[in-house]
N, C-alpha and C. Protein backbone atom coordinates (compact mmCIF):
# COMPACT_ATOMS: atom_id res chain seq x y z
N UNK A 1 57.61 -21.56 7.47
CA UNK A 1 57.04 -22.04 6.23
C UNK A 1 55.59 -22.46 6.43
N UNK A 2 55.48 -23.23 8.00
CA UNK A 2 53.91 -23.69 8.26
C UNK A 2 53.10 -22.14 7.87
N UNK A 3 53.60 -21.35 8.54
CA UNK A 3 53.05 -19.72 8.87
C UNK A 3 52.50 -19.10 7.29
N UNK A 4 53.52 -19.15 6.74
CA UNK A 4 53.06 -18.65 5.09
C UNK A 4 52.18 -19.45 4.63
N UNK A 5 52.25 -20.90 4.69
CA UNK A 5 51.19 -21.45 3.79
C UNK A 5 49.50 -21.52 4.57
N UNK A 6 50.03 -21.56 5.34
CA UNK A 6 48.51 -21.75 6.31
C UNK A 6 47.85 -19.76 6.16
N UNK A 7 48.62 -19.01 6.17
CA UNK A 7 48.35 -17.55 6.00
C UNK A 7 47.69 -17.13 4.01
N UNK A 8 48.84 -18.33 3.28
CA UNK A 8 48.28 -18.11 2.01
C UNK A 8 46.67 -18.87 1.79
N UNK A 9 46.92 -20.03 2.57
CA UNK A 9 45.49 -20.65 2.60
C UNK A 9 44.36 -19.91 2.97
N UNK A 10 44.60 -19.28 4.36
CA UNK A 10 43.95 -18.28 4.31
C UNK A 10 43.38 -17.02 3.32
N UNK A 11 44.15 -16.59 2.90
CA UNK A 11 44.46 -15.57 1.87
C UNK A 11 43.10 -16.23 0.96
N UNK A 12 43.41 -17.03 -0.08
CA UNK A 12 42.77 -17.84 -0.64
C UNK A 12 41.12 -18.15 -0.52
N UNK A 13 41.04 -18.64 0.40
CA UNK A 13 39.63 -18.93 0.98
C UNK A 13 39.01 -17.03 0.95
N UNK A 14 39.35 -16.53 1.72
CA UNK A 14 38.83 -15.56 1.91
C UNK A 14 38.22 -14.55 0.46
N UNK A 15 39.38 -14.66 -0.76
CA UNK A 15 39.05 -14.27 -2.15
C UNK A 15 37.86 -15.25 -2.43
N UNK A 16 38.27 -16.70 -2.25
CA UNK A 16 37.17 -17.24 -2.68
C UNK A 16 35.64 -17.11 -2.38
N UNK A 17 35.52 -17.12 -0.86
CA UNK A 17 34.42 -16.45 -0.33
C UNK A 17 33.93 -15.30 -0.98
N UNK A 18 34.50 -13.85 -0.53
CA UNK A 18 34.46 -13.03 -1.85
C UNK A 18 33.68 -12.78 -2.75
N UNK A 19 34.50 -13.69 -3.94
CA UNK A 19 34.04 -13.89 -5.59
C UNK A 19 32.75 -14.58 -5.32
N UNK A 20 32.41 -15.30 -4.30
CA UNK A 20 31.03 -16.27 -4.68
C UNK A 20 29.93 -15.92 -3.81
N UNK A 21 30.13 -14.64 -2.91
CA UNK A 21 29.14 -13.83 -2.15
C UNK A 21 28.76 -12.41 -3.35
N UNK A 22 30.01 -12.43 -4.10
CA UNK A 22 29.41 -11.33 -4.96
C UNK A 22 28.47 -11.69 -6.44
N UNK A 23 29.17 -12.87 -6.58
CA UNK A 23 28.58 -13.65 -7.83
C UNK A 23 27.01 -13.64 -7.52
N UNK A 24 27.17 -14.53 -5.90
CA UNK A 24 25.24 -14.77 -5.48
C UNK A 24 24.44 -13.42 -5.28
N UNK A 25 25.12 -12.31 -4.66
CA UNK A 25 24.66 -10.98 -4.27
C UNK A 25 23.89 -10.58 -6.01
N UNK A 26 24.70 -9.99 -7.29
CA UNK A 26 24.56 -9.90 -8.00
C UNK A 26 23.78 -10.49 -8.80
N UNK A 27 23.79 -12.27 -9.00
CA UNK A 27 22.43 -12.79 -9.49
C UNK A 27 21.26 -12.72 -8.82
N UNK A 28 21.18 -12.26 -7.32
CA UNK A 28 19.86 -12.49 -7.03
C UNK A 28 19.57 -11.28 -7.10
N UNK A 29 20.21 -10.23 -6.87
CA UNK A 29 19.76 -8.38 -7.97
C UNK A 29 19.00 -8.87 -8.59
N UNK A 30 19.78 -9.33 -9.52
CA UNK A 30 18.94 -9.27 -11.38
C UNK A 30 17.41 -9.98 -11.73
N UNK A 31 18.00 -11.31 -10.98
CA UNK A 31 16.44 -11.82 -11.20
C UNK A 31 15.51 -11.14 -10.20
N UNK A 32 16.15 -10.73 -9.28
CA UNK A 32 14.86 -9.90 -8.84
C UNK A 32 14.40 -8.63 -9.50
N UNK A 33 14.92 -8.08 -9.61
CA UNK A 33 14.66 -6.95 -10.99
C UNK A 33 13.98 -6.99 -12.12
N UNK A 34 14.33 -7.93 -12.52
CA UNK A 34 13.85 -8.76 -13.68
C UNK A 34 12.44 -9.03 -13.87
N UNK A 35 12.54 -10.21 -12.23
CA UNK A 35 10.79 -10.21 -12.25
C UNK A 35 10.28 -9.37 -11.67
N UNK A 36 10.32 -8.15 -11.25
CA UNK A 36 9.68 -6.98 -10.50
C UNK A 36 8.44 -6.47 -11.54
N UNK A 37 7.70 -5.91 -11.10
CA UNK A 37 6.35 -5.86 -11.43
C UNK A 37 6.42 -4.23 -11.54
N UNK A 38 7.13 -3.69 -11.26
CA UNK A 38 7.78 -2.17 -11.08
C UNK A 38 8.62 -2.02 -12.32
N UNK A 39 8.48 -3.03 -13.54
CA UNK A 39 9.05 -2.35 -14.68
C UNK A 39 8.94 -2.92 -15.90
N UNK A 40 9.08 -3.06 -17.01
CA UNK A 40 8.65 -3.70 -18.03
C UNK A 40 7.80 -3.04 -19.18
N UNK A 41 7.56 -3.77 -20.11
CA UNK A 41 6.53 -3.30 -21.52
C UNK A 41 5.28 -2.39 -20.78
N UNK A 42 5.25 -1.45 -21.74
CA UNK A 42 3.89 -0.78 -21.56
C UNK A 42 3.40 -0.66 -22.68
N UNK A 43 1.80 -1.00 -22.58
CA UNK A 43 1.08 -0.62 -23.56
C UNK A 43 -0.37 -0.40 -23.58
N UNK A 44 -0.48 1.24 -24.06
CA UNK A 44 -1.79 2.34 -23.88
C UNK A 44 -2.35 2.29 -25.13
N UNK A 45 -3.94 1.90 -25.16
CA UNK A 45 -4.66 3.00 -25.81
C UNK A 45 -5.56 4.06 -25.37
N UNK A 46 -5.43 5.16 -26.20
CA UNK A 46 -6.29 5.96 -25.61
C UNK A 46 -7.18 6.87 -26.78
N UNK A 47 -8.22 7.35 -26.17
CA UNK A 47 -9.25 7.29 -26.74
C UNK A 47 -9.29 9.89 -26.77
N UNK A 48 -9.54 10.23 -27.46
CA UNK A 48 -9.30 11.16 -27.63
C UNK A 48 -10.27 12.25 -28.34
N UNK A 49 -12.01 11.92 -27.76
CA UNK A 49 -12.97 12.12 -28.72
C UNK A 49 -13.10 13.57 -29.16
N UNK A 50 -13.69 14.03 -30.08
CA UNK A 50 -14.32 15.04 -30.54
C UNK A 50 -12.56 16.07 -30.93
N UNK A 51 -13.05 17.21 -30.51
CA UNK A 51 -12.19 18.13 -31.04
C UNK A 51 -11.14 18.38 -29.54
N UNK A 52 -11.43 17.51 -28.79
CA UNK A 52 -10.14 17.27 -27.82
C UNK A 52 -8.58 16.97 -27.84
N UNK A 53 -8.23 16.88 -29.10
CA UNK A 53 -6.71 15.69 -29.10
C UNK A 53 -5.92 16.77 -29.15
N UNK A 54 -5.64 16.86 -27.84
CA UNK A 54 -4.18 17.99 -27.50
C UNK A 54 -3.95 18.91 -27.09
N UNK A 55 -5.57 19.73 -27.15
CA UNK A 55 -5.84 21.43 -27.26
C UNK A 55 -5.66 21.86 -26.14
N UNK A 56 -4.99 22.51 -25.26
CA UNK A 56 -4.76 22.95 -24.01
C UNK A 56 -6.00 22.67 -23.34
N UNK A 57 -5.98 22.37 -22.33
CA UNK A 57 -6.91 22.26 -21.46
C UNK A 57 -8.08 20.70 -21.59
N UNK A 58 -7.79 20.28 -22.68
CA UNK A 58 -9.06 19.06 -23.21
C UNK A 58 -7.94 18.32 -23.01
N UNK A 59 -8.79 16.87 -22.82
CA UNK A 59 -8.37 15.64 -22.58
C UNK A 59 -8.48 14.33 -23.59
N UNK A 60 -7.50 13.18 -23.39
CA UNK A 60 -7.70 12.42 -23.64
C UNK A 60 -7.68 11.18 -22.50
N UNK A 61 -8.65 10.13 -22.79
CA UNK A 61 -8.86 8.95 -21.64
C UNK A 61 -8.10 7.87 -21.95
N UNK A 62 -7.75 7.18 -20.62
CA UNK A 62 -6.77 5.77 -21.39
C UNK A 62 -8.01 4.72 -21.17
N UNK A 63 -7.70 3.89 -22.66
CA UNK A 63 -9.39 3.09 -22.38
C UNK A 63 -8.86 1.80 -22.33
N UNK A 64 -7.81 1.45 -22.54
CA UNK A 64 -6.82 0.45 -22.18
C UNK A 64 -5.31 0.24 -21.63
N UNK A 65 -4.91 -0.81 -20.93
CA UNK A 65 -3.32 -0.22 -20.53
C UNK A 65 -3.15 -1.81 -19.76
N UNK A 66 -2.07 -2.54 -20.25
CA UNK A 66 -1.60 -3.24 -19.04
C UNK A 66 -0.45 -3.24 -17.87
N UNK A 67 -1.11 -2.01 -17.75
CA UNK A 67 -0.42 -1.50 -16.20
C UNK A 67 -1.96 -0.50 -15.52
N UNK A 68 -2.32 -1.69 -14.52
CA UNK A 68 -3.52 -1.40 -14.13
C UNK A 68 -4.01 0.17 -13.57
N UNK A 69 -2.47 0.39 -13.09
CA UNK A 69 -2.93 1.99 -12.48
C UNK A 69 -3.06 2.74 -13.40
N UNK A 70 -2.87 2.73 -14.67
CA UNK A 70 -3.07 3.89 -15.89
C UNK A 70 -5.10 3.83 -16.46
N UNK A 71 -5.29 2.60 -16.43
CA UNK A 71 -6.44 2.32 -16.79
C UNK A 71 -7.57 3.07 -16.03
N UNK A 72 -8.31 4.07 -16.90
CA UNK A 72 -9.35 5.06 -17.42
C UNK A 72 -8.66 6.71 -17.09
N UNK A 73 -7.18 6.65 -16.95
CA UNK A 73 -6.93 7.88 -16.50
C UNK A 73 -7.12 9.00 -17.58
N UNK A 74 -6.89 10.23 -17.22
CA UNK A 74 -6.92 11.17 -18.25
C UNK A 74 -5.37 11.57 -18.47
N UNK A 75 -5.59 11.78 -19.77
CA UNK A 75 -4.18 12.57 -20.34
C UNK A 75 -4.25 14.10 -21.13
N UNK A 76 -3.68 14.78 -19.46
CA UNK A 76 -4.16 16.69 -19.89
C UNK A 76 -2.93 17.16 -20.72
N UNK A 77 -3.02 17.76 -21.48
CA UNK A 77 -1.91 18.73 -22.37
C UNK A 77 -2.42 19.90 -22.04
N UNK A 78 -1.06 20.95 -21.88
CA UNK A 78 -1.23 22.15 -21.65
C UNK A 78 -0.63 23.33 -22.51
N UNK A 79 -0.47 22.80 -23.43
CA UNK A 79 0.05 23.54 -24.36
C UNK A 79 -0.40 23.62 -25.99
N UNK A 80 -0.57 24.72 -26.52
CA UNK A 80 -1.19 24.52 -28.03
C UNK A 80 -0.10 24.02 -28.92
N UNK A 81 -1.12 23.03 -29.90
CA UNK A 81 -0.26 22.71 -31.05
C UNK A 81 0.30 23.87 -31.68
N UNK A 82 1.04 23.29 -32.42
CA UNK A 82 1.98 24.71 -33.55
C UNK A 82 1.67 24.06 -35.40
N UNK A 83 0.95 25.14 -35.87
CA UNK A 83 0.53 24.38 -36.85
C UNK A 83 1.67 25.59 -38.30
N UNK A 84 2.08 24.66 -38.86
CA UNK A 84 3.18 25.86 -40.12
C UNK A 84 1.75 26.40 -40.91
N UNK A 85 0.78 25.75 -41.23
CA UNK A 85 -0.51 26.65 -41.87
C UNK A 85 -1.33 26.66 -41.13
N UNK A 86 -1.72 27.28 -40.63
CA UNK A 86 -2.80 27.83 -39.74
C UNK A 86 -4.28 27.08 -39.70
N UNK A 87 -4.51 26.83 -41.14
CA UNK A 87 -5.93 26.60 -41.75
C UNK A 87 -5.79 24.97 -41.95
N UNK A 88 -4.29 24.46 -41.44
CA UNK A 88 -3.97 22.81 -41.88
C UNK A 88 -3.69 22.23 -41.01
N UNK A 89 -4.75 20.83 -40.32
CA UNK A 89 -4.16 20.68 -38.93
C UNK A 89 -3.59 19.49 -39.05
N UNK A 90 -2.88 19.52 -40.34
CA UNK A 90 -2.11 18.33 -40.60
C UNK A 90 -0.57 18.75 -40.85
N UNK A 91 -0.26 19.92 -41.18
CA UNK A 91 0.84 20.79 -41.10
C UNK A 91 1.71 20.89 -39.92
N UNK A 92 1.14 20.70 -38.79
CA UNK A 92 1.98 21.08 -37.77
C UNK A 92 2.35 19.82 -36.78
N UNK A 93 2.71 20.34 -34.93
CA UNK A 93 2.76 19.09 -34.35
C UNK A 93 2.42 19.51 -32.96
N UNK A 94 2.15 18.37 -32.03
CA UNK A 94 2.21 18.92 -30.57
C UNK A 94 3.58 18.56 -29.87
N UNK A 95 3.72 19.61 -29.04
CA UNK A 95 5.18 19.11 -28.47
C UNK A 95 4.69 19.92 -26.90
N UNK A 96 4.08 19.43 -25.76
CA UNK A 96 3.44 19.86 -24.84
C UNK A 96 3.80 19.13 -23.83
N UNK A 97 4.16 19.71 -22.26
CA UNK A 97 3.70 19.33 -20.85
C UNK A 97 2.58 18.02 -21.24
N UNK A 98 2.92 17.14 -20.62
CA UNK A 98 1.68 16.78 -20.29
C UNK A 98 1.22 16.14 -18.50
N UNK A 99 0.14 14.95 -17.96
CA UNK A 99 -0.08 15.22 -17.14
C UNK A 99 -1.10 13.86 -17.08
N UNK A 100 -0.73 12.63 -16.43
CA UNK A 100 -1.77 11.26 -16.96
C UNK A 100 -2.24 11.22 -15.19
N UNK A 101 -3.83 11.61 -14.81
CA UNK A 101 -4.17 11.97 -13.93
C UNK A 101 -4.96 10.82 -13.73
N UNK A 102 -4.69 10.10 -12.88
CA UNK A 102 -5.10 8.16 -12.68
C UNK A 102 -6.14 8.75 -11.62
N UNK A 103 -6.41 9.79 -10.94
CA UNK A 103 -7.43 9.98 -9.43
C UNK A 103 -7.05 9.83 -8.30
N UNK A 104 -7.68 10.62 -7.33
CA UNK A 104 -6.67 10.30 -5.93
C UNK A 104 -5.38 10.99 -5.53
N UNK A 105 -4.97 11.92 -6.35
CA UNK A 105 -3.50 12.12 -6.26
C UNK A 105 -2.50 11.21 -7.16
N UNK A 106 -3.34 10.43 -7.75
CA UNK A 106 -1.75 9.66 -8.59
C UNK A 106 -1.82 10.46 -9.82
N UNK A 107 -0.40 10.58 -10.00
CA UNK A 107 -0.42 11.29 -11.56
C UNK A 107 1.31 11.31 -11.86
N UNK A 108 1.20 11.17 -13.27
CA UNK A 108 2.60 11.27 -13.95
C UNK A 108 2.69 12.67 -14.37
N UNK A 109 3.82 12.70 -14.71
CA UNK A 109 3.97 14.29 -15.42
C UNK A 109 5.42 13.91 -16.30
N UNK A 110 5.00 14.61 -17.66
CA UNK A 110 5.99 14.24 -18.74
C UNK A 110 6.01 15.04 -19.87
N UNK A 111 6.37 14.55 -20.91
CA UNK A 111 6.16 15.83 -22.21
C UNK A 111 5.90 14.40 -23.55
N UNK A 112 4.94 15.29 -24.63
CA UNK A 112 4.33 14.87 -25.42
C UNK A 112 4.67 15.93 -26.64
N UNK A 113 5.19 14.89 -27.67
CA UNK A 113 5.55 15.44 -29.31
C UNK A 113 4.85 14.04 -30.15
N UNK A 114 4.10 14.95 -30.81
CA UNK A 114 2.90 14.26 -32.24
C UNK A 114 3.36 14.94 -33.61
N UNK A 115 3.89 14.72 -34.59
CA UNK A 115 3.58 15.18 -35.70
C UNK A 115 2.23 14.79 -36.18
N UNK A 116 1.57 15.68 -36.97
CA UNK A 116 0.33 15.54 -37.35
C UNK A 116 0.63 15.68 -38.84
N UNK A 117 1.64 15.12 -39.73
CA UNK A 117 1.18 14.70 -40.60
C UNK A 117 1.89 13.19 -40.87
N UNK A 118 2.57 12.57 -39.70
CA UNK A 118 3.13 11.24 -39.79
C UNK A 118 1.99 10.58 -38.97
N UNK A 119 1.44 11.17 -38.09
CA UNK A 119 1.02 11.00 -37.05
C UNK A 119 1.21 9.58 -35.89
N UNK A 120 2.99 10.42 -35.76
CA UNK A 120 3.75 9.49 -34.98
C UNK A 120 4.19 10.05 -34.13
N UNK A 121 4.55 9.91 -32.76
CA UNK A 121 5.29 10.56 -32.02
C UNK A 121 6.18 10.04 -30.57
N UNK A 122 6.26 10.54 -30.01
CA UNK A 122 7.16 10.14 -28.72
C UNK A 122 6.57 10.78 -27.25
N UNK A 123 6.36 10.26 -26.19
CA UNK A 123 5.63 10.80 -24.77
C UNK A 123 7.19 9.91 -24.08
N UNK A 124 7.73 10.86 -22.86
CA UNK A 124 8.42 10.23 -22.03
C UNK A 124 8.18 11.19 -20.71
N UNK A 125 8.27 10.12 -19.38
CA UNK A 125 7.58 10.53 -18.53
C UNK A 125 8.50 10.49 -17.47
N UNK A 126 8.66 11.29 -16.65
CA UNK A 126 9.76 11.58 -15.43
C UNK A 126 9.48 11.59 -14.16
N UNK A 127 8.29 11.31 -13.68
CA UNK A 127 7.76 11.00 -12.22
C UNK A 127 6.72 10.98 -11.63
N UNK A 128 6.58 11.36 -10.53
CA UNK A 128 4.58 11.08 -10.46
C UNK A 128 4.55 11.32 -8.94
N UNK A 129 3.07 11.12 -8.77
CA UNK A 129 2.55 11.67 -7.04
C UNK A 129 1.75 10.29 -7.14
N UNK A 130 1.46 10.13 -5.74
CA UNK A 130 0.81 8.39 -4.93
C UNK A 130 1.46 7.48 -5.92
N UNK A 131 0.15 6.87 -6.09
CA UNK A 131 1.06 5.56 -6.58
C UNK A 131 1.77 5.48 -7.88
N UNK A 132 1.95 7.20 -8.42
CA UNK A 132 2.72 6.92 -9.71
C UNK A 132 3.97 7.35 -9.31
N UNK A 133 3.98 7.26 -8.40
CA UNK A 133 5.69 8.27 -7.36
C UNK A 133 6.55 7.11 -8.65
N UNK A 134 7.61 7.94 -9.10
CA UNK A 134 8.94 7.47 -9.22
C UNK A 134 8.60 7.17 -10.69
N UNK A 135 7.14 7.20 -11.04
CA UNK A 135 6.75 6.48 -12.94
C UNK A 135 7.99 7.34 -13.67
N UNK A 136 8.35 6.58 -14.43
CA UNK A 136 9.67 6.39 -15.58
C UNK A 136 9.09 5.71 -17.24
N UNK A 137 8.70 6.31 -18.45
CA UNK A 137 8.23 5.63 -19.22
C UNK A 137 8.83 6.50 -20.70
N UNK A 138 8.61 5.62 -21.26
CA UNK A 138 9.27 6.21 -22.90
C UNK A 138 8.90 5.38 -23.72
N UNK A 139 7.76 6.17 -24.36
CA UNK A 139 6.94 5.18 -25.07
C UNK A 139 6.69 5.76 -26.54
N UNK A 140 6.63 5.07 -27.45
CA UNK A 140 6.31 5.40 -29.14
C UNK A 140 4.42 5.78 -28.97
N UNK A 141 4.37 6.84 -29.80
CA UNK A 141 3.11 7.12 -29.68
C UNK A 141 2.65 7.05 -31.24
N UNK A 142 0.85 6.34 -31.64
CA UNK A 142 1.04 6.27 -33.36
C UNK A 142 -0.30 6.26 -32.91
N UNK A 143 -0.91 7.43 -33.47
CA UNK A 143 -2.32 7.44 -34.15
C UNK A 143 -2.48 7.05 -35.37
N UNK A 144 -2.29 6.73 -35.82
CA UNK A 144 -2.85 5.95 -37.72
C UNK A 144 -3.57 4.84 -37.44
N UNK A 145 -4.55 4.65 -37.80
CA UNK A 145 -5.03 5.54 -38.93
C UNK A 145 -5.65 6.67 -38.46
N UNK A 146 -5.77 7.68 -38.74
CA UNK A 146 -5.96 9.00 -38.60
C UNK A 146 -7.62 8.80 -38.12
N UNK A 147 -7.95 9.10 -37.00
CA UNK A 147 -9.10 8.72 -35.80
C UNK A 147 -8.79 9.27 -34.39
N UNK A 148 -9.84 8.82 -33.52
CA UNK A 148 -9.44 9.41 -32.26
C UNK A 148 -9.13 8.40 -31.15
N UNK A 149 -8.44 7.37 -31.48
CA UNK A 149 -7.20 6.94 -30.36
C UNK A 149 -6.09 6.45 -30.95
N UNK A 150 -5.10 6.05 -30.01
CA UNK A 150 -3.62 6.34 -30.15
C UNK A 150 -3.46 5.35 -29.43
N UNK A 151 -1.99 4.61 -29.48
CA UNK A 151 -1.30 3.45 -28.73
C UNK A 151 -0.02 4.13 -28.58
N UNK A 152 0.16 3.82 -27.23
CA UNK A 152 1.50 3.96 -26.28
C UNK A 152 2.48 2.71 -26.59
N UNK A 153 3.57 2.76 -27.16
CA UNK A 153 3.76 1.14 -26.78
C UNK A 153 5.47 1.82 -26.31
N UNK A 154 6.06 0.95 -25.40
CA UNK A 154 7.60 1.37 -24.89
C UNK A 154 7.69 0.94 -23.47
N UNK A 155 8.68 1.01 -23.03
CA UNK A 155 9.15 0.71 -21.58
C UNK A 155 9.07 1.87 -20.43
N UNK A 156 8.35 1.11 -19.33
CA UNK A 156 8.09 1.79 -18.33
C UNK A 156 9.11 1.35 -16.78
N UNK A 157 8.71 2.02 -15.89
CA UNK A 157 9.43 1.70 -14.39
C UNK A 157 9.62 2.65 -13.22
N UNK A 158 9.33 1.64 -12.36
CA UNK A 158 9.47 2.73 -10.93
C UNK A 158 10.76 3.23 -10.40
N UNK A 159 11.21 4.34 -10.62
CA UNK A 159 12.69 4.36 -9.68
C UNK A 159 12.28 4.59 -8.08
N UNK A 160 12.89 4.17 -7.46
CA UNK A 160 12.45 4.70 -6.18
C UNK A 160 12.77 6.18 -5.55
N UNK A 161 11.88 6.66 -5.20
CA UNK A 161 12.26 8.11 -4.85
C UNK A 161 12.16 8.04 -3.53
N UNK A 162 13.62 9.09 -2.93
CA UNK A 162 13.78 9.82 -1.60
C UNK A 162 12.33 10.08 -0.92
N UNK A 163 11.53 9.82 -0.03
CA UNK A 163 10.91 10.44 1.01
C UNK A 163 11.04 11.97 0.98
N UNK A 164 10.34 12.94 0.15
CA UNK A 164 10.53 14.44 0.59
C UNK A 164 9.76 14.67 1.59
């Protein structure tokens, strides 16, 4: 009888241990996550002068961002808008590759859709080289009033990527 209870005591302690190594394991995840500097609100403007906004090969600059590595990068599109009237460049939309080239080798790579007559759209971004390795972002894109810059606003983050 000593044997069972001293074995259930055992038993016991050991769940308990357990439950309160996983409880601590798990909260200190989160708040570390939480406050990580590797993820959170993003928010771009960017600046898109002259007859540049979208056209294969032309650029737009980020002239603001609080996520320091985006700040003055370029944003290349490689693909032409699709316009339903030809002669109306308010008719159609961009839905393009794109390519936010910070210098140095850092750069995201993602895809970009604008309607041009809401002139609202969506950019989400799937990874990157140097220090944009692993960029993760999905952000609302709104030019209005109808001009040449635009605000990013949405959630960003680093996943960590494998060593290739």
């Amino acid at each position: 009888m000593k044997s069972r209870n001293m074995t259930m005591t055992l038993a016991l302690m050991m769940v308990a241990a357990f439950v309160a190594l996983t409880l601590s394991l798990s909260a200190g995840v989160a708040s570390v996550w939480a406050g990580s500097p590797k993820n959170g609100q993003l928010h771009v403007t960017k600046s898109c002068p002259g007859a540049d906004t979208g056209a294969p090969g032309g650029s737009c600059v980020i002239t603001s961002s609080n996520l320091a590595r985006l700040d003055g990068a370029q944003v290349l599109y490689d693909q032409v808008p699709y316009l339903r009237v030809p002669a109306d460049s308010t008719s159609g939309l961009l839905d393009s590759n794109v390519v936010v080239d910070a210098g140095s080798g850092n750069r995201a790579v993602g895809r970009c859709t604008l309607d041009f007559q809401t002139l609202l759209g969506l950019c989400t971004f799937s990874d990157g080289t140097g220090q944009l390795a692993g960029f993760e972002a999905r952000v609302d894109v709104d030019c209005r009033p109808y001009g040449n810059s635009c605000t990013w606003d949405g959630k960003y983050g680093f996943d960590p990527q494998p060593r290739r």
